[in-house]
Structures are given as structure tokens and as C-alpha cells.
N, C-alpha and C. Protein backbone atom coordinates (compact mmCIF):
# COMPACT_ATOMS: atom_id res chain seq x y z
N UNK A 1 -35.27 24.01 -3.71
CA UNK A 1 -34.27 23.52 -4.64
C UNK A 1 -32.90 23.59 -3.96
N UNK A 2 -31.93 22.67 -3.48
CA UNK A 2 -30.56 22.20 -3.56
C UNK A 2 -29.68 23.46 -4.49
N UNK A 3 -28.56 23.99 -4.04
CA UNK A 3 -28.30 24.81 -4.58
C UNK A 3 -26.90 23.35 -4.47
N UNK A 4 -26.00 22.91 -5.45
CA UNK A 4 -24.40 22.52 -5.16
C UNK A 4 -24.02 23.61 -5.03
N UNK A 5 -22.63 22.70 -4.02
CA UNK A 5 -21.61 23.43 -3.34
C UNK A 5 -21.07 24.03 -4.45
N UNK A 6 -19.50 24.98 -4.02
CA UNK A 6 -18.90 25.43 -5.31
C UNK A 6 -18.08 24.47 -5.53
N UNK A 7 -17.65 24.79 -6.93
CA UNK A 7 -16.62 23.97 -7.19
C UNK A 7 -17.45 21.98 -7.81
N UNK A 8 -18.64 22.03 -7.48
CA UNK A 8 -19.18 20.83 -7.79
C UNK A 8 -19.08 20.55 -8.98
N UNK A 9 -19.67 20.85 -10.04
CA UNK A 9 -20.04 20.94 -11.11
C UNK A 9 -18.20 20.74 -11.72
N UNK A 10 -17.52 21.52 -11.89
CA UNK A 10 -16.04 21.54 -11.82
C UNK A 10 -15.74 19.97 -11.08
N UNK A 11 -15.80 19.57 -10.28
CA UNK A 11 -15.68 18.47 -9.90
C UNK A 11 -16.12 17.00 -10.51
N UNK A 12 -17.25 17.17 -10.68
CA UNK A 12 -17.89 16.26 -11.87
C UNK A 12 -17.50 16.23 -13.27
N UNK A 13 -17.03 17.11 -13.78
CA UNK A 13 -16.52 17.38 -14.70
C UNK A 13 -15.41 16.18 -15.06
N UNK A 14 -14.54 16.73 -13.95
CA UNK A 14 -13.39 15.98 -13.86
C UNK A 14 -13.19 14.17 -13.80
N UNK A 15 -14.24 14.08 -12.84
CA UNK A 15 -15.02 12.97 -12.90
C UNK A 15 -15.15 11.90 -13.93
N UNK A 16 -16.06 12.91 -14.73
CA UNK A 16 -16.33 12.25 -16.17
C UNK A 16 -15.49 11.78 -17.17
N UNK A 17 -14.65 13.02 -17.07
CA UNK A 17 -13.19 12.56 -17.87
C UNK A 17 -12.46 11.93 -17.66
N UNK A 18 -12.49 11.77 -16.23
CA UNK A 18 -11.59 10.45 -15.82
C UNK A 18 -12.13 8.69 -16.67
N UNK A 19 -13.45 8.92 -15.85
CA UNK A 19 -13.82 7.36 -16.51
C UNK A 19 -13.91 7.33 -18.26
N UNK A 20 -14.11 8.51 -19.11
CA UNK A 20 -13.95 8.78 -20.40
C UNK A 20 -12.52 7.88 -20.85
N UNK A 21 -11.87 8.50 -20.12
CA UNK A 21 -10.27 8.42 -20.62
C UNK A 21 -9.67 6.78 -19.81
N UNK A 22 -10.53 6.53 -18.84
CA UNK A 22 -10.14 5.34 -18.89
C UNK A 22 -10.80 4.07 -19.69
N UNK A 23 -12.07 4.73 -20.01
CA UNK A 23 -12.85 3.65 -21.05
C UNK A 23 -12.20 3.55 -22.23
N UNK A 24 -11.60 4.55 -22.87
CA UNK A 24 -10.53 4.38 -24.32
C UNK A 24 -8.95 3.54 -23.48
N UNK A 25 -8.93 3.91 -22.65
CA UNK A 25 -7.29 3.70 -22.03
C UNK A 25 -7.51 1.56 -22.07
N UNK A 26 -8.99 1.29 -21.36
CA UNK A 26 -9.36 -0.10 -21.41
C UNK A 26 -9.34 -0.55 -22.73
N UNK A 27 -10.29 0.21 -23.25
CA UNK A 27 -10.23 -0.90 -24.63
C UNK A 27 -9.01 -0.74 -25.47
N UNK A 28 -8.23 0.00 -25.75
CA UNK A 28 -6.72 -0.30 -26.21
C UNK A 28 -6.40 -1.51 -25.64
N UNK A 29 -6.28 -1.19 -24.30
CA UNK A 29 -5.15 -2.08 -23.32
C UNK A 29 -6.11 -3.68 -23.86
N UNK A 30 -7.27 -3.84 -24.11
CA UNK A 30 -7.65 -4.89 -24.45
C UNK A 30 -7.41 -5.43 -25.55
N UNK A 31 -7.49 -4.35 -26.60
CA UNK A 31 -6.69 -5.28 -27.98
C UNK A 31 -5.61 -5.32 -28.07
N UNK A 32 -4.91 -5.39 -26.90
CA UNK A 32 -3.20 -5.77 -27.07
C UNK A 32 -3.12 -6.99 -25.87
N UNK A 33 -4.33 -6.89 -25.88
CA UNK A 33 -4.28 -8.31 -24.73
C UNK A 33 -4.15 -8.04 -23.28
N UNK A 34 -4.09 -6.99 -23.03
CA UNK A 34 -3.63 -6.39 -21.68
C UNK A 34 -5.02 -5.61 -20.55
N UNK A 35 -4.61 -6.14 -19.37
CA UNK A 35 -5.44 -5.52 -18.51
C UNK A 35 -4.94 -4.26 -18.18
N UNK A 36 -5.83 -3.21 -17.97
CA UNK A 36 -5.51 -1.85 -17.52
C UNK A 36 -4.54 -1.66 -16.37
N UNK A 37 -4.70 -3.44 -15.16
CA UNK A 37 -3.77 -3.31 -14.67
C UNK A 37 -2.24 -3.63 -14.84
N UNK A 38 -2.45 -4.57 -16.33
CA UNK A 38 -0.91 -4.97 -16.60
C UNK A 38 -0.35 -3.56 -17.09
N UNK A 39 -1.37 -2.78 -17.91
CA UNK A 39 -0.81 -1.44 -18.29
C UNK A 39 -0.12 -0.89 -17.59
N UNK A 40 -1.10 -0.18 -16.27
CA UNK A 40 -0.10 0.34 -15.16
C UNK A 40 1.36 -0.67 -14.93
N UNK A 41 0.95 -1.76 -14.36
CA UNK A 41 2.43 -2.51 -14.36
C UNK A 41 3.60 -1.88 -15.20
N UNK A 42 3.07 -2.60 -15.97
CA UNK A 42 4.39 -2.07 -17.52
C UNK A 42 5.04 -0.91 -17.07
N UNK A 43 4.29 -0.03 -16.97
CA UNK A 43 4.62 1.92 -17.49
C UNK A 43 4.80 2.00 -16.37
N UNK A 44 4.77 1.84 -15.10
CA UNK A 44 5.73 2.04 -14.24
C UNK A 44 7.39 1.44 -14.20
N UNK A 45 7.25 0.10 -15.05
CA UNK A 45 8.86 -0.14 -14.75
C UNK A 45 9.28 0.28 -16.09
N UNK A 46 8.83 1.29 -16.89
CA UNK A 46 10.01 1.51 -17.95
C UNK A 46 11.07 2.12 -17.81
N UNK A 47 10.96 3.15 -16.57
CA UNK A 47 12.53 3.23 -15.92
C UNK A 47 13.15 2.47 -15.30
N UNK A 48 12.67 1.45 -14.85
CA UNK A 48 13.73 0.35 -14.69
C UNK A 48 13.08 -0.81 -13.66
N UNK A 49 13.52 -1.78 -12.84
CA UNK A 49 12.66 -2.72 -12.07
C UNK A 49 12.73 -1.87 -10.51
N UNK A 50 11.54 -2.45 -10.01
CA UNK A 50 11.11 -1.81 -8.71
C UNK A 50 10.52 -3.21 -7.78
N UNK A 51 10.72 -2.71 -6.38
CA UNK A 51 10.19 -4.00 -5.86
C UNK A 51 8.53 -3.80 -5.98
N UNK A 52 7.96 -5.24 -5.35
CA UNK A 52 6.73 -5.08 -5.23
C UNK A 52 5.92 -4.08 -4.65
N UNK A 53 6.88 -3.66 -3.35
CA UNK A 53 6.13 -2.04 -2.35
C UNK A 53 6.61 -1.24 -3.17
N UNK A 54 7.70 -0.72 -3.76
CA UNK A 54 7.91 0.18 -4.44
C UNK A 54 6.74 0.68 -5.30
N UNK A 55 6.88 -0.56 -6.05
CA UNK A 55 5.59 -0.62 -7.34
C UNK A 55 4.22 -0.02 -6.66
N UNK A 56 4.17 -1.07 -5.57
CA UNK A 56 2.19 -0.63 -5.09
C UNK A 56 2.21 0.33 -4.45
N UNK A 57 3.52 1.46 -3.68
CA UNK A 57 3.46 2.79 -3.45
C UNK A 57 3.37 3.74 -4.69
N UNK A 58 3.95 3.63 -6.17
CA UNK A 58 3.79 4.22 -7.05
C UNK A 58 2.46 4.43 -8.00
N UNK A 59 1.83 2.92 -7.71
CA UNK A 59 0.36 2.69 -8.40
C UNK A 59 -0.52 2.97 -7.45
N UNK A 60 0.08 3.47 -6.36
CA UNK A 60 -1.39 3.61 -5.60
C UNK A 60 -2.22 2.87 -4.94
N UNK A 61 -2.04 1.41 -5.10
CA UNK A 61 -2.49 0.46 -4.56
C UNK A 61 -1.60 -0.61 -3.37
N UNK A 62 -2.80 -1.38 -2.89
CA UNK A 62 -1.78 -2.62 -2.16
C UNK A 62 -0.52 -3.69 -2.84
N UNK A 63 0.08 -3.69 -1.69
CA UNK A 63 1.49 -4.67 -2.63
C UNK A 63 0.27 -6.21 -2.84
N UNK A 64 -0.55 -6.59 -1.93
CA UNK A 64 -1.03 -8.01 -2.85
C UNK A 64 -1.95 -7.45 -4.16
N UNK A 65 -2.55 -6.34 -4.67
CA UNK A 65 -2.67 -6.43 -5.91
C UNK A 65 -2.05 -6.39 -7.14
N UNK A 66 -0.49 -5.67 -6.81
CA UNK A 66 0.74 -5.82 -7.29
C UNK A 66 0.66 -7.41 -7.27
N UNK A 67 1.03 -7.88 -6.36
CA UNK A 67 1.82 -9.51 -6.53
C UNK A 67 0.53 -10.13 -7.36
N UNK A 68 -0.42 -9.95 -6.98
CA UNK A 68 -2.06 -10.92 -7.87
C UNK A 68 -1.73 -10.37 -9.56
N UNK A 69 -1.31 -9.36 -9.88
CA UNK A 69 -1.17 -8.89 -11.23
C UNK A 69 0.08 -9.61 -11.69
N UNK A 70 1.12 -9.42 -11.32
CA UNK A 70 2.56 -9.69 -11.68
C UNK A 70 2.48 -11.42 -12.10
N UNK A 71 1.56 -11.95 -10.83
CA UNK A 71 1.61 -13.59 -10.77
C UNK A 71 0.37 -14.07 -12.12
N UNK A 72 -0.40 -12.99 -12.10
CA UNK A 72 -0.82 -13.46 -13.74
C UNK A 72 -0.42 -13.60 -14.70
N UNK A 73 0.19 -11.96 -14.73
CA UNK A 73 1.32 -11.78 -16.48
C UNK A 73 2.62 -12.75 -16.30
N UNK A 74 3.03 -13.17 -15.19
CA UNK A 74 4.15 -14.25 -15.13
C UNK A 74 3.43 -15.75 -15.55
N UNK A 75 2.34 -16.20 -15.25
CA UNK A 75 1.14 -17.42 -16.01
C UNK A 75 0.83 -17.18 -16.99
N UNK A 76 0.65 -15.91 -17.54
CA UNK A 76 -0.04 -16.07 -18.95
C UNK A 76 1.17 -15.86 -20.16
């Protein structure tokens, strides 16, 4: 029998709650019409406007998924 490492179980945990809390965080953001990524968008500039690297250093992601998001909610 596999004994997990320490700390695993604790790890998974965390895990779970993550995708928990983003499965409620999605379906809100969906009945307001919004993708989870326009969410992030938004709630990063409520202190104020940021450039595109700014933005995709703060979200964590690349500046073209920044610009692919921005160039939607600016079309729709």
C-alpha cells in the first residue's frame, strides 16, 4: 500500500475548494452575462485602468489572453 506524502491530503483539500468556489464564482458570473474571465477583468481595474501587461501580470496570465478578453467585452 502507497503511503501519501505529507501534507497531501491538506493539499487536495485545497484543491477541491478551489474548483468548489470557482464553480459558484462561474455560475454567478454567468447570470450576469459574464465570463469568469470578464470577471477577473473587471475586479482588477476597480482601482483604476491598467495597461494590457499590467493587467496580464496581475491576472496571472498572458497579455494575448488579456487582449482576446478585452476585444470580446469591447464586441459584445
Amino acid at each position: 500500500m502507497n503511503e501519501s506524502p505529507p501534507g497531501f491530503h491538506s493539499w487536495l483539500e485545497v484543491v477541491r475548494t478551489h474548483a468548489a468556489c470557482e464553480r459558484v464564482l462561474t455560475e454567478r458570473c454567468r447570470a450576469e452575462g459574464l465570463t469568469l474571465a470578464q470577471h477577473d477583468v473587471l475586479s482588477a481595474l476597480v482601482g483604476g485602468p491598467l495597461r494590457p501587461t499590467e493587467l496580464a501580470s496581475r491576472l496571472l496570465v498572458a497579455k494575448s489572453n488579456v487582449t482576446a478578453v478585452i476585444t470580446r467585452m469591447a464586441r459584445d
